[in-house]
Protein backbone atom coordinates (compact mmCIF):
# COMPACT_ATOMS: atom_id res chain seq x y z
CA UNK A 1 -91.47 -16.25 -87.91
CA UNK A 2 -93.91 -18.10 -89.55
CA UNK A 3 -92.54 -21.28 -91.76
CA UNK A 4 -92.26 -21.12 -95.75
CA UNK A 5 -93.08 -24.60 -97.60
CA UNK A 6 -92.83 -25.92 -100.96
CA UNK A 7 -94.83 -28.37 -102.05
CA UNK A 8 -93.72 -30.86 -105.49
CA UNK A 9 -95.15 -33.77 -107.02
CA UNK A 10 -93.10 -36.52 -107.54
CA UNK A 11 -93.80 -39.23 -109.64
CA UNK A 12 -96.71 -37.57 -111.93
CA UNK A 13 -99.01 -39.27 -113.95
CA UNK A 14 -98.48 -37.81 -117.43
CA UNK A 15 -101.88 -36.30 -119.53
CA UNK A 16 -100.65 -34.84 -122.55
CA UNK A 17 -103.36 -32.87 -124.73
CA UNK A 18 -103.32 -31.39 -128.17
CA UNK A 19 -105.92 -30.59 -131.21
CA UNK A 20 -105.95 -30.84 -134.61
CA UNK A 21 -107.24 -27.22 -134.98
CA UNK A 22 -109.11 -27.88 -138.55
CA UNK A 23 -112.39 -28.89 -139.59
CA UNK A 24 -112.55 -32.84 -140.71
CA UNK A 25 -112.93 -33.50 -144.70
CA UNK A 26 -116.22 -34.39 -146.79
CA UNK A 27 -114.41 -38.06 -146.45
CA UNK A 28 -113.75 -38.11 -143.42
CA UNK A 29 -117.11 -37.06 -142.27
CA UNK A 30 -118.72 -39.78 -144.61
CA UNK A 31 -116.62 -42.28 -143.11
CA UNK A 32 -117.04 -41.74 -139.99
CA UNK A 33 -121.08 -41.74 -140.51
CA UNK A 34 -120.83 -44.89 -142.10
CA UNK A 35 -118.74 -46.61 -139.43
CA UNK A 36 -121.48 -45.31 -137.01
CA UNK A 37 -123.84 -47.70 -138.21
CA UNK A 38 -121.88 -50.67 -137.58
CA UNK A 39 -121.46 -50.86 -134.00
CA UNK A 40 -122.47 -53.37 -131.21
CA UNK A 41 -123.17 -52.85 -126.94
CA UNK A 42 -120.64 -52.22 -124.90
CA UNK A 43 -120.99 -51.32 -121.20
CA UNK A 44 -122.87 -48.38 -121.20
CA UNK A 45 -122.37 -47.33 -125.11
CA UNK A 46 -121.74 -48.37 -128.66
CA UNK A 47 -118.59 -49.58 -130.17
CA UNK A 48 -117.78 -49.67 -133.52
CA UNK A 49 -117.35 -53.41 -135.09
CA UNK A 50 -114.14 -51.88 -136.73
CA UNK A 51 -111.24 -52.22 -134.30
CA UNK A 52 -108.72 -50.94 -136.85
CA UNK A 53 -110.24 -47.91 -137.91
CA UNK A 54 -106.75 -45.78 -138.17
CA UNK A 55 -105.22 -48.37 -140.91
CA UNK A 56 -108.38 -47.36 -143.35
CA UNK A 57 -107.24 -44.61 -145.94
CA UNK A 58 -110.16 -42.40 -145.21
CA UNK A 59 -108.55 -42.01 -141.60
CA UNK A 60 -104.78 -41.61 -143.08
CA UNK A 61 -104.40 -37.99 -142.11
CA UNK A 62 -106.15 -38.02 -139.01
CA UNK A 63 -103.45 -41.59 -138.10
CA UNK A 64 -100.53 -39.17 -139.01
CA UNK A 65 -101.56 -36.69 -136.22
CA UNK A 66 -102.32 -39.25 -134.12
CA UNK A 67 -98.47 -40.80 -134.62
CA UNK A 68 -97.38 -37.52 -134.13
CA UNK A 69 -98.62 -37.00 -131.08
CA UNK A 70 -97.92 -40.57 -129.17
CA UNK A 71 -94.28 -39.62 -130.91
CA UNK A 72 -94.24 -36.43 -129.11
CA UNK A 73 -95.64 -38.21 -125.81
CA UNK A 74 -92.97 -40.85 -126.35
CA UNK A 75 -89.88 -38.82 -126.54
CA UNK A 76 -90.68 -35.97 -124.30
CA UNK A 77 -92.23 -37.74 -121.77
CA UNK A 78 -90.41 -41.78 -121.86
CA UNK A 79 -87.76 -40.06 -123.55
CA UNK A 80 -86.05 -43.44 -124.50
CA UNK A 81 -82.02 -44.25 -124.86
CA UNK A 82 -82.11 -46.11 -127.81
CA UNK A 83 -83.25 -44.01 -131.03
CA UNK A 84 -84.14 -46.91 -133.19
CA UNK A 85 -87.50 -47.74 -130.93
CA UNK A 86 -90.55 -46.36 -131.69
CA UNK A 87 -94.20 -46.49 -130.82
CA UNK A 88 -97.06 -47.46 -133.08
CA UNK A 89 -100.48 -47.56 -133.22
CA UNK A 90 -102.26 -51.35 -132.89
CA UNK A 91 -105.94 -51.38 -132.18
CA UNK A 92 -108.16 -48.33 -132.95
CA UNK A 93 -112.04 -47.93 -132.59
CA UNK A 94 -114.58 -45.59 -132.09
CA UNK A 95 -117.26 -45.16 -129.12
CA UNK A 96 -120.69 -43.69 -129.30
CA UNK A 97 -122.35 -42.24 -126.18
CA UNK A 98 -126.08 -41.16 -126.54
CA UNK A 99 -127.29 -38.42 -123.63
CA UNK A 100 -128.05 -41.08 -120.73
CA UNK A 101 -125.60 -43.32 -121.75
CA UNK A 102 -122.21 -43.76 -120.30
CA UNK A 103 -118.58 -45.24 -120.72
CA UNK A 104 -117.73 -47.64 -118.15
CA UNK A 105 -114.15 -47.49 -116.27
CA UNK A 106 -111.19 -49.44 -117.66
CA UNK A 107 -107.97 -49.33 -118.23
CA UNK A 108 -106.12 -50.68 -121.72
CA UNK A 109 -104.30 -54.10 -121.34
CA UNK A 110 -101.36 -55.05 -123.68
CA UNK A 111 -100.32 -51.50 -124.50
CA UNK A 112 -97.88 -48.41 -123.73
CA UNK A 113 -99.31 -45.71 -124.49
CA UNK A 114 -103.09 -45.10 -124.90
CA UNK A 115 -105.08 -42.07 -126.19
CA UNK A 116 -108.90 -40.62 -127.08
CA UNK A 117 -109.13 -38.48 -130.39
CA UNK A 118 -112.75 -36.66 -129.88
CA UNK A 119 -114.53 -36.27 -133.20
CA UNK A 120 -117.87 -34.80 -131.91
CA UNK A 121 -117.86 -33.16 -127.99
CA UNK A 122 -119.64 -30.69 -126.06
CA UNK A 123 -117.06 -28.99 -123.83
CA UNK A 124 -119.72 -27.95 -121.30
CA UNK A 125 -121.10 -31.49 -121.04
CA UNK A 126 -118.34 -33.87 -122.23
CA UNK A 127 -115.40 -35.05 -119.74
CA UNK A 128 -113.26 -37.66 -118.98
CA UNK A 129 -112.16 -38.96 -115.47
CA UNK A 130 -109.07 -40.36 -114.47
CA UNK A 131 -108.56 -42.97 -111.16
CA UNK A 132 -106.37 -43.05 -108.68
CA UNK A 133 -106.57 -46.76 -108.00
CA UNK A 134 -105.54 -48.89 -105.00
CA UNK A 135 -106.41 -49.89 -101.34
CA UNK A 136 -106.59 -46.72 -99.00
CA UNK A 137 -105.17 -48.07 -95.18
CA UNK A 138 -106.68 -44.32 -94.00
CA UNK A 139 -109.03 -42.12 -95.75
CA UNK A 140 -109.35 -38.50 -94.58
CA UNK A 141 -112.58 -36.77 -95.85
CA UNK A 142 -111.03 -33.43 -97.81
CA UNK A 143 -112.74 -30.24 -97.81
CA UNK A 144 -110.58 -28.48 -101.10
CA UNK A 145 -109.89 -30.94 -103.55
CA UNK A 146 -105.84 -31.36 -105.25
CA UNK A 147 -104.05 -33.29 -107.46
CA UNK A 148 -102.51 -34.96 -103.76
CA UNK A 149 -105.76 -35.82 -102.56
CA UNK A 150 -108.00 -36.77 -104.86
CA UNK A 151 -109.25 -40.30 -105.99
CA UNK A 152 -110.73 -38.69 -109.23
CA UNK A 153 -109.63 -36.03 -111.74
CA UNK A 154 -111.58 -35.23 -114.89
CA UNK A 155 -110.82 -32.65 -117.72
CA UNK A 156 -113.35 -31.02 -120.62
CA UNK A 157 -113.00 -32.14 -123.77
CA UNK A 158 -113.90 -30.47 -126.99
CA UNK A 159 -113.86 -31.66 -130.81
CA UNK A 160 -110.91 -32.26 -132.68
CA UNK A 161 -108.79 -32.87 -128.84
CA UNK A 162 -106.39 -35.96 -128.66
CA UNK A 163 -105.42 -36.88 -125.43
CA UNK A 164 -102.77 -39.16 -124.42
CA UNK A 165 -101.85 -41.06 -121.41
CA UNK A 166 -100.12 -44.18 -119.61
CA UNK A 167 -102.74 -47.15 -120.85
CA UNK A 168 -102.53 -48.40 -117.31
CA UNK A 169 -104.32 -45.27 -115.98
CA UNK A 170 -108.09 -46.46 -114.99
CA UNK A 171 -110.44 -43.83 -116.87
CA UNK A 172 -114.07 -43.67 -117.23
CA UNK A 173 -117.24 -41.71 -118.95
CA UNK A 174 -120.05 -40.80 -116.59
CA UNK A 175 -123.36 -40.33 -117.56
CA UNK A 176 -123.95 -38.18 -120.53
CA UNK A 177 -125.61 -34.49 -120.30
CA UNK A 178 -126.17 -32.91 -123.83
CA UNK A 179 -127.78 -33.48 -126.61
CA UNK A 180 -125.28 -34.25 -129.01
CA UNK A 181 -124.12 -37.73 -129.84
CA UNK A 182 -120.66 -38.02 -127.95
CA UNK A 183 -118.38 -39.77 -130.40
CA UNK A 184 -114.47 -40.45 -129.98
CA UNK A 185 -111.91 -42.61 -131.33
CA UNK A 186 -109.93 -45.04 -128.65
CA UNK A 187 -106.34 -46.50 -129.87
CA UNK A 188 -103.81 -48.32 -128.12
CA UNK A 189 -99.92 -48.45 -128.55
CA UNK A 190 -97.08 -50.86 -128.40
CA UNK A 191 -93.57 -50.64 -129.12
CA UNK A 192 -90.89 -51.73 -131.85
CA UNK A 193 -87.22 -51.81 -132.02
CA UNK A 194 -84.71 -52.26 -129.26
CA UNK A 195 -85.08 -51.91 -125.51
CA UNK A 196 -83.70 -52.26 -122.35
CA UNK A 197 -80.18 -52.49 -121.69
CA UNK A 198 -77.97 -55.75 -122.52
CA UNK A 199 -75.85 -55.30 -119.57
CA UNK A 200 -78.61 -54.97 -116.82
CA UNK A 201 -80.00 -58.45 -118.77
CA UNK A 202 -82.95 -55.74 -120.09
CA UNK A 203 -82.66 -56.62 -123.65
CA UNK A 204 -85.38 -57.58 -125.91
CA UNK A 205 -85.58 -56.56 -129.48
CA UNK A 206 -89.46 -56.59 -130.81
């Protein structure tokens, strides 16, 4: 009799995506045009000189589905014991990639929870990868690719998509295909309130 298996993951690395499934304002759009011509290098793209673009009131109702969604990723996913902590947005900034130009890989330091809101993407051209990082003692060369055995994951990403994810997970942008001008907005997390737990010696109220 031939054996019966079950395979399960343990210890997943969450990627939680959503959209905001409307077209963006006359403001927003001259915003975000303006914003694009105030940018510097960064390794591979452009970055805008704005690192706080979600606390400007043009960008107030795209922050509110942002803060929904890290909420959502927050409770579901950390699902925390103590109701008064929350997580909030800190730095926010938007990336330009021209065809040819890439986004290099990096993780984001001094945060929670980090996330990409795409505000002009080309599903057939536009991805982004995730890492697997650390040393490999023994490397087997795979001939069908899974979520167990491979170094690299990417997903599509389309216009109007936020994703979310632990800001420890190394990411990257390869080279751009497509003509269009790939532009996204980056933000970062941290959390307020109370956590841990006062009898493990946990605590810390921030």
């Amino acid at each position: 009799m031939a054996l019966m298996f079950n395979t399960h993951g343990v210890f997943p690395t969450p990627v939680v995506f959503t959209n905001i499934d409307r077209e963006f304002t006359v403001k927003e759009k001259k915003y975000l045009e303006e914003q694009g011509k105030n940018t510097h290098s960064n390794m591979g793209n452009l970055t805008s000189n704005n690192r706080y673009i979600l606390r400007d009131k043009e960008m107030k109702d795209i922050a509110k589905s942002i803060d929904e969604a890290v909420d959502y990723f927050f409770q579901n996913i950390m699902s925390p014991k103590h109701k008064d902590v929350k997580l909030y947005t800190t730095q926010s900034w938007l990336n330009y990639t021209e065809e040819g130009q890439y986004h290099h890989k990096h993780s984001h330091p001094n945060s929670i929870v980090s996330g990409v809101f795409y505000i002009d993407s080309d599903p057939e051209n536009d991805k982004i990868f995730f890492y697997k990082d650390g040393y490999k003692q023994i490397k087997f060369p795979s001939e069908n690719f899974n979520p167990f055995n491979s170094e690299s994951w990417w997903f599509p990403v389309k216009t109007g998509d936020i994703i979310l994810f632990p800001s420890h997970f190394t990411h990257m942008v390869e080279t751009k295909n497509g003509k269009n001008r790939r532009t996204s907005l980056a933000f970062n997390t941290f959390a307020k309130g109370y956590i841990g737990m006062e009898e493990e010696l946990t605590a810390l109220h921030l």
